[in-house]
Protein backbone atom coordinates (compact mmCIF):
# COMPACT_ATOMS: atom_id res chain seq x y z
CA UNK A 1 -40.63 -48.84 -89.63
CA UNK A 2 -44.38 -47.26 -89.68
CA UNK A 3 -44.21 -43.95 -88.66
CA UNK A 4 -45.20 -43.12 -84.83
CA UNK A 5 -47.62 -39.98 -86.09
CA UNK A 6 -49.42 -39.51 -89.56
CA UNK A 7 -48.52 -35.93 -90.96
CA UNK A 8 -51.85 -34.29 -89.52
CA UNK A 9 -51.17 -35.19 -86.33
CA UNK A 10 -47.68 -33.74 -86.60
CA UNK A 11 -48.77 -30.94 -87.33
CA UNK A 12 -51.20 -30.62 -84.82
CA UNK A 13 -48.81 -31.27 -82.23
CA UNK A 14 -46.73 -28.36 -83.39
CA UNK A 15 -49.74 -25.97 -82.97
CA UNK A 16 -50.68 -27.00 -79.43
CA UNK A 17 -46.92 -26.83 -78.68
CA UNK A 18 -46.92 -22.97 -78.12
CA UNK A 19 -49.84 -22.87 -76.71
CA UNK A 20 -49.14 -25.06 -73.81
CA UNK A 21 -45.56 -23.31 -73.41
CA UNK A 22 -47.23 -20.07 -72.90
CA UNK A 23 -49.94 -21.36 -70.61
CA UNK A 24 -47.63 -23.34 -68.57
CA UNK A 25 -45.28 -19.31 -68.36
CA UNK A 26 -48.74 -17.78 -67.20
CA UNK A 27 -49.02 -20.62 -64.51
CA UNK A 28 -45.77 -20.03 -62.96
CA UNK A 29 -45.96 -16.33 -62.74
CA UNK A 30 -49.39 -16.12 -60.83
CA UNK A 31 -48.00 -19.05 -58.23
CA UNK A 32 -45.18 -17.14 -57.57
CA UNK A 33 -46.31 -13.96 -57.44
CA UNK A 34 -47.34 -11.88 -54.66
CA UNK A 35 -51.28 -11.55 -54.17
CA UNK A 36 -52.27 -8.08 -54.80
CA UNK A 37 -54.07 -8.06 -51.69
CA UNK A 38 -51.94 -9.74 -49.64
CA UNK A 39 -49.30 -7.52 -50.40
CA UNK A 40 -51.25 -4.50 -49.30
CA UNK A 41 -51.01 -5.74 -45.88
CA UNK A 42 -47.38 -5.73 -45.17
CA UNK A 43 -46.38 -3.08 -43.32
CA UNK A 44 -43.86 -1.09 -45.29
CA UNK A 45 -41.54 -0.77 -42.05
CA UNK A 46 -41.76 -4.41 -41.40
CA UNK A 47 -40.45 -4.71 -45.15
CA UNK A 48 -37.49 -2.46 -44.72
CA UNK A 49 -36.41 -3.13 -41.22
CA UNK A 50 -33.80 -5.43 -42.57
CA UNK A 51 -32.18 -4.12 -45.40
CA UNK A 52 -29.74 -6.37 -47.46
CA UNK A 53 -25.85 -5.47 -46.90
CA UNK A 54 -25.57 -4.65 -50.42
CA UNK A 55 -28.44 -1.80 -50.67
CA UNK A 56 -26.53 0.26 -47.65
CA UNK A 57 -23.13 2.16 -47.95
CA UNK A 58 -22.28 2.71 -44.80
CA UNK A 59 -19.55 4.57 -43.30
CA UNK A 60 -18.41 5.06 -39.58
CA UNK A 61 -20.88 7.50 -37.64
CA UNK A 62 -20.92 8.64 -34.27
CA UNK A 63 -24.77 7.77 -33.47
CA UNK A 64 -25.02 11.16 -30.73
CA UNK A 65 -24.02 13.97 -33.97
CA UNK A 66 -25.08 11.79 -37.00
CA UNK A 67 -27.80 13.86 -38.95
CA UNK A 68 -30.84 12.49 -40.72
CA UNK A 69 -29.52 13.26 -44.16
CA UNK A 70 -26.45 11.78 -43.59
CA UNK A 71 -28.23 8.71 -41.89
CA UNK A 72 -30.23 8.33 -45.51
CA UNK A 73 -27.45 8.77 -47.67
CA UNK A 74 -26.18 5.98 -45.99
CA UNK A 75 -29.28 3.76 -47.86
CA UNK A 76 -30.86 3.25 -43.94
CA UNK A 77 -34.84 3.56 -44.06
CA UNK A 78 -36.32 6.60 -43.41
CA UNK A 79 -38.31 5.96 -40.48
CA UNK A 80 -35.40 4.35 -38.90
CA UNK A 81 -32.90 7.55 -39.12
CA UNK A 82 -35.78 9.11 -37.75
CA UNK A 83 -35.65 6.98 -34.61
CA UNK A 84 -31.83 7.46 -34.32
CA UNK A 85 -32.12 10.97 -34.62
CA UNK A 86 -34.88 11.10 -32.16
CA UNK A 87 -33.82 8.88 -29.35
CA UNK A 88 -31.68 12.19 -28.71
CA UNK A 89 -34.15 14.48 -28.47
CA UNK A 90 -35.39 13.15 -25.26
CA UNK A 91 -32.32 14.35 -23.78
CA UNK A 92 -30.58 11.28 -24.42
CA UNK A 93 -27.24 9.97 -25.52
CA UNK A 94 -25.68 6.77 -27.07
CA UNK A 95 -22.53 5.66 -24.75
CA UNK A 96 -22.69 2.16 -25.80
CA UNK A 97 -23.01 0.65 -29.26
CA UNK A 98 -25.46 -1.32 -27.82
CA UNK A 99 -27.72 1.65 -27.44
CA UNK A 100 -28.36 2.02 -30.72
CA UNK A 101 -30.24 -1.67 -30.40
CA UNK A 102 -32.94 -0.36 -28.62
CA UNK A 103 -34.00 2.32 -30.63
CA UNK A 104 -37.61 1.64 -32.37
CA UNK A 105 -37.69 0.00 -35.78
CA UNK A 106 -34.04 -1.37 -35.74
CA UNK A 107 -34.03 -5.05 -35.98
CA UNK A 108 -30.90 -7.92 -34.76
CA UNK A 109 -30.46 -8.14 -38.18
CA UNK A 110 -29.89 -4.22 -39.14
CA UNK A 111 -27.87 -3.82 -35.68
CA UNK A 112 -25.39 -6.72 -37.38
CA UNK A 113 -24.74 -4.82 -40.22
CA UNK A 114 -24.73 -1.23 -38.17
CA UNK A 115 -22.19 -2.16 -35.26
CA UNK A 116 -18.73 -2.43 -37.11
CA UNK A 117 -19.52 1.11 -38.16
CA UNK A 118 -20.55 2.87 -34.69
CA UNK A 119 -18.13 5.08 -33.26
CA UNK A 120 -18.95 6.48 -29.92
CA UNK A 121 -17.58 10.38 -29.26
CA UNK A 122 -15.39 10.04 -26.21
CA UNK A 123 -17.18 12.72 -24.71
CA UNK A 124 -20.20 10.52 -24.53
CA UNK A 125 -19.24 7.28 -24.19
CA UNK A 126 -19.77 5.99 -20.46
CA UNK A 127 -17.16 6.95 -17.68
CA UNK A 128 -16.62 4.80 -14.78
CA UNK A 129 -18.10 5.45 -11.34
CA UNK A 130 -16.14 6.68 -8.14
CA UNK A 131 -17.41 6.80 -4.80
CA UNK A 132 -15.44 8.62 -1.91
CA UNK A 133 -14.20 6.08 0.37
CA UNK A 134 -13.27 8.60 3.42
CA UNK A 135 -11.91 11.90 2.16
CA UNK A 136 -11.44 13.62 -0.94
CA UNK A 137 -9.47 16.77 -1.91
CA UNK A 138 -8.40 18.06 -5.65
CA UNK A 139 -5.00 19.20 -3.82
CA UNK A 140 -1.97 16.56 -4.23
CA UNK A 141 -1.79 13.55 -1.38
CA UNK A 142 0.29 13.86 1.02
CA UNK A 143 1.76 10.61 3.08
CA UNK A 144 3.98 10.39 5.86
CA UNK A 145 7.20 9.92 6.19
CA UNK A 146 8.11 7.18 8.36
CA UNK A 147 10.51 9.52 10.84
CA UNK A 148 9.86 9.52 14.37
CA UNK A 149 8.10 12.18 16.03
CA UNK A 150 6.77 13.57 19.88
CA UNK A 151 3.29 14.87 19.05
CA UNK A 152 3.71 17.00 22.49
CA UNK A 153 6.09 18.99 21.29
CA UNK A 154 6.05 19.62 17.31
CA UNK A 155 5.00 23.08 16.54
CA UNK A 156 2.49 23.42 13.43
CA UNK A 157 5.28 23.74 10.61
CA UNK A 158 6.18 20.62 12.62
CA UNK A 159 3.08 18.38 11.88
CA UNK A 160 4.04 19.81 8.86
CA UNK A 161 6.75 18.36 7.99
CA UNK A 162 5.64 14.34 8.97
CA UNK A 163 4.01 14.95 5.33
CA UNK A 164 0.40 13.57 5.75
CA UNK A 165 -1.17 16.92 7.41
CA UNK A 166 -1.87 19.80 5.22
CA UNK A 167 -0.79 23.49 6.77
CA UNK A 168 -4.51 23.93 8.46
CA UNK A 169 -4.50 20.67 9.84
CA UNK A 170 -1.12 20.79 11.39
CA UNK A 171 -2.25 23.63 12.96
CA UNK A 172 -5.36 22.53 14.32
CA UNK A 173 -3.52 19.55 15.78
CA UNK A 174 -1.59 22.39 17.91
CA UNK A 175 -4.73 23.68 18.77
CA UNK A 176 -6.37 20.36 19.69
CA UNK A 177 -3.37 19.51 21.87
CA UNK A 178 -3.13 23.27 23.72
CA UNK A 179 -6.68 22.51 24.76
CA UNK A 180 -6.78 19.19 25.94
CA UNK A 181 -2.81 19.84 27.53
CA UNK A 182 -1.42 17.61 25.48
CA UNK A 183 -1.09 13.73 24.82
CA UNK A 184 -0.54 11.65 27.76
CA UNK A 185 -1.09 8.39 26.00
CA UNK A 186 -1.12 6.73 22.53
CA UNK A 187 -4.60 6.33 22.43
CA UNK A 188 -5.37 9.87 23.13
CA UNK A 189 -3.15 11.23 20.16
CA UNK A 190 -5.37 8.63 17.97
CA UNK A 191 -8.40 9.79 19.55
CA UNK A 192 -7.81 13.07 17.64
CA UNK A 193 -10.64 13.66 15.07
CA UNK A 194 -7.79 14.35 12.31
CA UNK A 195 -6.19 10.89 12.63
CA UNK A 196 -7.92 8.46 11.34
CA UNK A 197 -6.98 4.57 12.13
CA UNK A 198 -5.14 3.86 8.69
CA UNK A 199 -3.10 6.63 9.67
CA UNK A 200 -2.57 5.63 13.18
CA UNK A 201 -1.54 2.50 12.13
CA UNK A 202 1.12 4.08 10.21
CA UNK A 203 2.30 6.19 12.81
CA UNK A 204 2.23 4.51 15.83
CA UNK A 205 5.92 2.41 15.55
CA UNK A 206 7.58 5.96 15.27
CA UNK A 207 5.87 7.68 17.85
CA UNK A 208 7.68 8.96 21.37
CA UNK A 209 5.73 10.82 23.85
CA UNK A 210 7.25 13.17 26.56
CA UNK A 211 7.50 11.27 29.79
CA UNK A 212 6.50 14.40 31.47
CA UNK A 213 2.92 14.50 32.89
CA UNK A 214 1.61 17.77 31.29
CA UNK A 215 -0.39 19.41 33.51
CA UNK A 216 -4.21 20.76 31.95
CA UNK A 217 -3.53 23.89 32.01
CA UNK A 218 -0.01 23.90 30.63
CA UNK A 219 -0.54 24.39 26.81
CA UNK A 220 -4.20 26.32 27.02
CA UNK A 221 -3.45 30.04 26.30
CA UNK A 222 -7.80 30.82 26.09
CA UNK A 223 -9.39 30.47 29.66
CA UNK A 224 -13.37 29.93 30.00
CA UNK A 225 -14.66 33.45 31.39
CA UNK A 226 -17.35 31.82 33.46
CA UNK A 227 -20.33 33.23 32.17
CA UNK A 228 -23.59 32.15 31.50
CA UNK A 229 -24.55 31.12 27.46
CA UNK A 230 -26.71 29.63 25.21
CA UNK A 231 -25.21 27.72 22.46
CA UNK A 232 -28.08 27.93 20.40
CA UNK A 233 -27.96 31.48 20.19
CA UNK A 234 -24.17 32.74 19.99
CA UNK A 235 -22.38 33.71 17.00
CA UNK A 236 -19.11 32.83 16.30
CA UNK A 237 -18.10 36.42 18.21
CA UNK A 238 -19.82 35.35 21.14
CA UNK A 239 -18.17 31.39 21.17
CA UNK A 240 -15.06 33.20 20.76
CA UNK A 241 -15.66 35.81 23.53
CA UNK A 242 -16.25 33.20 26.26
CA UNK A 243 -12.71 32.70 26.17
CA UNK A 244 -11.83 29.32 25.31
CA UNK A 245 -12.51 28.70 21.40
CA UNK A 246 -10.18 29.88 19.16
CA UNK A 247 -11.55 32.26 16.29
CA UNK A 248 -11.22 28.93 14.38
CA UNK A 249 -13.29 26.61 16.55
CA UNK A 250 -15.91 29.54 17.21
CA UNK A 251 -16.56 28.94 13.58
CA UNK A 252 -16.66 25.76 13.95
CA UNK A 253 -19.28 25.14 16.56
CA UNK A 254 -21.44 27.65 14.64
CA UNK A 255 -21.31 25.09 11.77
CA UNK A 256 -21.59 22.03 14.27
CA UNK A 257 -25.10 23.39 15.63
CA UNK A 258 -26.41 24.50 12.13
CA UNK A 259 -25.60 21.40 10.32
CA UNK A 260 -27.47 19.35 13.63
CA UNK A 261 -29.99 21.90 14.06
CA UNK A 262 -28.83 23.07 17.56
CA UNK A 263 -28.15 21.68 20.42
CA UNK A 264 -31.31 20.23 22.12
CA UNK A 265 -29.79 19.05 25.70
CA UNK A 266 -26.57 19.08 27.80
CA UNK A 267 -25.44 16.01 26.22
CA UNK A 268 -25.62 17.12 22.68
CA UNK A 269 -23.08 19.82 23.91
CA UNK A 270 -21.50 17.56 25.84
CA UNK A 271 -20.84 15.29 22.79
CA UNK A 272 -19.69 17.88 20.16
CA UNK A 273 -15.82 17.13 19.04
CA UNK A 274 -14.80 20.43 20.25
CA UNK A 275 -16.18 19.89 23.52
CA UNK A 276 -13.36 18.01 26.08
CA UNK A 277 -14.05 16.86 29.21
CA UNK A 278 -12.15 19.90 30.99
CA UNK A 279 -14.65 22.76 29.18
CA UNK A 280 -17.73 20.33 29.88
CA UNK A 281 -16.57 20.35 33.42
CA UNK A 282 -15.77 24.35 33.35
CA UNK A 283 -19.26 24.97 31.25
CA UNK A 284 -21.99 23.22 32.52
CA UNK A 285 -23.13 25.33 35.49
CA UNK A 286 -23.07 28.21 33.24
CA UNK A 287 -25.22 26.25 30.25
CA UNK A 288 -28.46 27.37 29.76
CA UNK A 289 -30.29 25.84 26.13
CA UNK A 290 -33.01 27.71 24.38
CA UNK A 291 -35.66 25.60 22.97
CA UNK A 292 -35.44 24.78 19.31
CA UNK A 293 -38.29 23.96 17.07
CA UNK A 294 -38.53 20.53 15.94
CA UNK A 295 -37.46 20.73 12.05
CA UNK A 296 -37.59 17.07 10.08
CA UNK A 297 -34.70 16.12 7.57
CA UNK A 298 -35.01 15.92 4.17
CA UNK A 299 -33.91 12.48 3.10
CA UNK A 300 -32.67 14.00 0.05
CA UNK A 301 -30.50 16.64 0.83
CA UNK A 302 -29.20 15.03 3.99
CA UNK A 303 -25.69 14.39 4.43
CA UNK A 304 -23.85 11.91 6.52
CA UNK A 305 -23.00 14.04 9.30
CA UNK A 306 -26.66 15.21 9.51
CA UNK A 307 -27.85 11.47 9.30
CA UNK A 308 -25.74 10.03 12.18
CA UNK A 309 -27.37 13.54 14.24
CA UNK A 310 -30.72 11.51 14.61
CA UNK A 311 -31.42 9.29 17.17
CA UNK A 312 -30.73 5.29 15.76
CA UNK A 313 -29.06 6.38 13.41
CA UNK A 314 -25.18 5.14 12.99
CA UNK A 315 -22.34 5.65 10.82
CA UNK A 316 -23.09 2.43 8.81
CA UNK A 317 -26.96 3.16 8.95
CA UNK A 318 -25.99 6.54 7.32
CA UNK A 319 -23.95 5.74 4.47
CA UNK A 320 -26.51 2.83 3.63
CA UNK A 321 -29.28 5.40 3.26
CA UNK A 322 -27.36 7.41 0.84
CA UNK A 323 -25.97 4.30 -1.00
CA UNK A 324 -29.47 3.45 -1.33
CA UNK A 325 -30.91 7.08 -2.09
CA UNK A 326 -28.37 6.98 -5.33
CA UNK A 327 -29.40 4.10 -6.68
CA UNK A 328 -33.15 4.61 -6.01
CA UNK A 329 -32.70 8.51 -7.64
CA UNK A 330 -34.11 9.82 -4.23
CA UNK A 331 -36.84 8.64 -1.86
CA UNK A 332 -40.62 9.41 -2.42
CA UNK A 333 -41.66 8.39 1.16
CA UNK A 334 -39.84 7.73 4.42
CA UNK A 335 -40.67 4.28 4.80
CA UNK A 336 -38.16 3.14 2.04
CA UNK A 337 -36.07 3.12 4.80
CA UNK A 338 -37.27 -0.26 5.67
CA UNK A 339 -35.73 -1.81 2.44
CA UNK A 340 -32.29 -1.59 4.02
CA UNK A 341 -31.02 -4.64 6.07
CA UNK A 342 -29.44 -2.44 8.77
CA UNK A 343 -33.08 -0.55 9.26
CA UNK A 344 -34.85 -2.43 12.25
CA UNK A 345 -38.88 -1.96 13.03
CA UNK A 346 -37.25 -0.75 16.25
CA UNK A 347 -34.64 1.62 14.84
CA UNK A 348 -37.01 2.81 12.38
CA UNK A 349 -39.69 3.82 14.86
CA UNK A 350 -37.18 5.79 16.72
CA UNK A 351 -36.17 8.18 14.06
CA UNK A 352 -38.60 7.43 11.28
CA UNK A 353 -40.91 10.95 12.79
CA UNK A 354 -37.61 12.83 12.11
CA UNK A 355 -37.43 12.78 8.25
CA UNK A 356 -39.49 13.87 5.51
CA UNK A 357 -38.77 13.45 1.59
CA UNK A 358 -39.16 16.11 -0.98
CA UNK A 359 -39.99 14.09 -4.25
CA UNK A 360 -38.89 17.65 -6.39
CA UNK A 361 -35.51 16.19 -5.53
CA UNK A 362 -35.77 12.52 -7.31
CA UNK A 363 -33.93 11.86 -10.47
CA UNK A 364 -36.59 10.16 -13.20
CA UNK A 365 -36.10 7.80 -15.61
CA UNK A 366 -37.13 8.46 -19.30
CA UNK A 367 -38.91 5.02 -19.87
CA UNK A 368 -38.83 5.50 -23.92
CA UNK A 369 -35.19 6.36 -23.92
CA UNK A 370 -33.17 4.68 -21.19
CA UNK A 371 -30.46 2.55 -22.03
CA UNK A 372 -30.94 -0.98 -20.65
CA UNK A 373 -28.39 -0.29 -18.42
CA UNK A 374 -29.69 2.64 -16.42
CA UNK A 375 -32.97 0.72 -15.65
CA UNK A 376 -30.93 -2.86 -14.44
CA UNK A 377 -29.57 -0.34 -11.98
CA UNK A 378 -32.63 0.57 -10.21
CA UNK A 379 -33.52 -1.46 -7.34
CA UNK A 380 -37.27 -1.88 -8.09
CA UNK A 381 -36.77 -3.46 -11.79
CA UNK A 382 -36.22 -6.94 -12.07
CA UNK A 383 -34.50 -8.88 -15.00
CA UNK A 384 -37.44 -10.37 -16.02
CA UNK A 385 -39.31 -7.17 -15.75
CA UNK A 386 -36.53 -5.10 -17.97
CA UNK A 387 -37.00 -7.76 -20.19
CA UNK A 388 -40.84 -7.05 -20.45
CA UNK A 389 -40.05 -3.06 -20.64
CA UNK A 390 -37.51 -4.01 -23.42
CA UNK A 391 -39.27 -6.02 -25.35
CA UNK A 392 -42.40 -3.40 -25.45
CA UNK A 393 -39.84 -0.85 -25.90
CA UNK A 394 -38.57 -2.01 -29.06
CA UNK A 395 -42.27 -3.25 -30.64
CA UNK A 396 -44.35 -0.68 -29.46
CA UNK A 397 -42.32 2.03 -29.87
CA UNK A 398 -42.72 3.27 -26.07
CA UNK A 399 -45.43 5.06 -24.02
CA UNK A 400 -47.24 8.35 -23.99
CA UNK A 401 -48.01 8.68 -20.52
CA UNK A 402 -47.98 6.38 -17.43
CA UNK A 403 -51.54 5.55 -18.02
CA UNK A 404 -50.89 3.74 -21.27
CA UNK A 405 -47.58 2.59 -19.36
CA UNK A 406 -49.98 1.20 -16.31
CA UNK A 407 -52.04 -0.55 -19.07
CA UNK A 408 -49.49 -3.33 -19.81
CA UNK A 409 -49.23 -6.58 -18.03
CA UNK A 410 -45.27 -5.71 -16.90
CA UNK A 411 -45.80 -4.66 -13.15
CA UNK A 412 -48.17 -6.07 -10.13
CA UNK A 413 -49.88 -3.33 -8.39
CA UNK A 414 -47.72 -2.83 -5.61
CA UNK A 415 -44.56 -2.67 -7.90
CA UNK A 416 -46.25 -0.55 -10.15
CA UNK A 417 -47.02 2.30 -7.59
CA UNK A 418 -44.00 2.29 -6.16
CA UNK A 419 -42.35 3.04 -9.29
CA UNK A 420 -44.55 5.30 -10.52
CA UNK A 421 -42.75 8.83 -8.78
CA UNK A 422 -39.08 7.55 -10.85
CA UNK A 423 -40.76 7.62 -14.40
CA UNK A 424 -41.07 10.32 -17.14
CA UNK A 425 -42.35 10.00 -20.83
CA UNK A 426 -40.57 12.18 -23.34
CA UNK A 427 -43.31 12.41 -26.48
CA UNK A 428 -42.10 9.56 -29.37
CA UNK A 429 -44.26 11.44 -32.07
């Protein structure tokens, strides 16, 4: 068999051999690489957002006392502890795991690996709202007790005793029946501005009234001394002085007429709780009402019984307008008013010359450093908006002022001034 190669060839071949190894070695290498100047362009954040599981040791940390050191030791990048760290400065505090999402320079991927090791304090994490639906008193409740009772004849300790009045009320019941001679009819003893109709409701199967007729003046130990007043002007020593207010009720009228800014005609008086129809009918000849400057309500500061004061203004009007001032963080200008369903063009030109708003009083936002959740609350952001603010928040790191804020394509004109009095911008340098 003739050989395939003559010697000199052979040992050509095993010359070139090395040669071509190495040059092939060389090849690889500079395809894979990274260009020199290519490399200089990645941004060294970029390249450490996402760190791989097995360069961090991480241990459980409470996000609102973790320090920076202890953030590093941890193997997280340095520019990200800083943001962690940071996020509080602005006043801030992490009640969700979630928060820690949103802070600058943290990526899906770095979150993943963060979460199962996020403990949130319990003094931070988020507590669930309550809002008073009727009353509410830090003293024990008291209900009734289901035994029948005549409310014409109980004495205080009494009232007492039914176990749903505390010891001031029961005695102000006494009072309330003294002056208006008792309760000739079921719907006068729920007429009573301390029973309310869940309690009625209660107490109405186990409630026996005297047959008697009692005449007006059989209970009323204070007679009216038929002189002339001004309501607008007394103190609670001259309410009481006229004879027919209790020390008590003296006080309260004083409150009554402060909290509605005085009484500005005979109705108004007329209309106060502690006014029946037998001291209208004893007072009125002998009413005489200073005028009282005009003084507008601040819309927030106001408080329900001061809302339902105005004119068009109702019970459910009222508690709308505060519902709405909470979630807003105050008003900036009285015709916010209009956002509510139950304001009408008509109702609101009625009253709308009785407010004013002192912006001092609105709560702000921190637009670097709210939690997602603060700013779905607010009535002017949208979802698709919060995404915008969200998405900006997390690449751009946040805003210096509401300039630069204004500058971005997230709000329309109109939305954007309206929202402009409910933001602040903590520095993110």
């Amino acid at each position: 068999m003739a050989h395939l190669f003559t010697k000199q060839e052979i040992r050509g071949i095993a010359l070139l051999l090395p040669i071509v190894v190495v040059g092939a070695w060389i090849l690889v290498g500079a395809l894979t690489s990274p260009n020199p100047s290519t490399a200089s362009k990645i941004n060294p954040k970029e390249a450490t957002v996402a760190p791989q599981a097995d360069t961090l040791r991480l241990v459980p940390f409470d996000p609102n006392t973790v320090t920076y050191e202890e953030l590093r030791q941890m193997g997280i990048e340095k520019f990200v502890a800083r943001g962690i760290v940071k996020f509080r400065e602005g006043g801030r505090t992490y009640a969700i795991p979630e928060d820690v999402a949103i802070v600058y320079g943290i990526s899906d991927s770095l979150y993943a690996l963060l979460k199962p090791h996020i403990r949130i304090g319990k003094e931070y994490r988020i507590k669930p709202k309550t809002y008073p639906s009727g009353t509410t008193s830090s003293a024990p409740k008291r209900a009734f007790r289901n035994i029948p009772f005549d409310p014409n004849t109980l004495t205080a300790e009494g009232f007492y005793e039914l176990g749903c009045f505390t010891a001031r009320q029961a005695e102000a019941l006494v009072e309330y029946r003294d002056r208006n001679g008792g309760f000739r009819s079921l719907l006068e003893f729920a007429d009573c501005y301390l029973i309310d109709s869940a309690l009625f409701a209660q107490m109405k199967p186990y409630i026996t009234l005297s047959k008697t007729e009692l005449p007006n003046t059989t209970f009323r130990s204070r007679i009216f001394k038929k002189v002339p007043f001004d309501p607008n002007t007394l103190t609670a020593e001259g309410f009481y002085e006229l004879g027919c207010f209790s020390a008590r009720q003296a006080q309260a009228l004083v409150e009554y007429r402060t909290r509605r800014g005085g009484f500005r005609s005979d109705l108004e008086w007329r209309d106060c709780y502690l006014i029946d129809s037998l001291i209208w009918a004893e007072t009125k000849e002998y009413l005489t009402l200073s005028p009282i400057p005009k003084v507008r309500i601040d819309l927030n500061s106001a408080d329900s019984l001061t809302l339902v004061g105005v004119r068009g203004v109702g019970p459910r009007t009222a508690e709308d307008i505060l519902l709405y001032r909470q979630r807003l963080g105050g008003y900036f200008r009285v015709s916010q008013l209009l956002d509510l369903k139950v304001v009408t063009k008509e109702n609101y030109d009625l009253f709308k010359e009785e407010f004013w708003c002192d912006s001092c009083k609105i709560r702000k936002i921190d637009i670097n450093f709210a939690p997602p959740k603060e700013l779905a609350e607010h009535p002017y952001i949208t979802t698709p908006r919060l995404r915008k603010i969200l998405k900006r928040q997390k690449t751009k790191g946040g805003w210096k002022g509401l300039e630069e804020f204004m500058n971005d394509d997230i709000f329309t004109e109109d939305e954007r001034e309206r929202l402009a009095p409910y933001f602040q911008f903590t520095s993110i340098e």
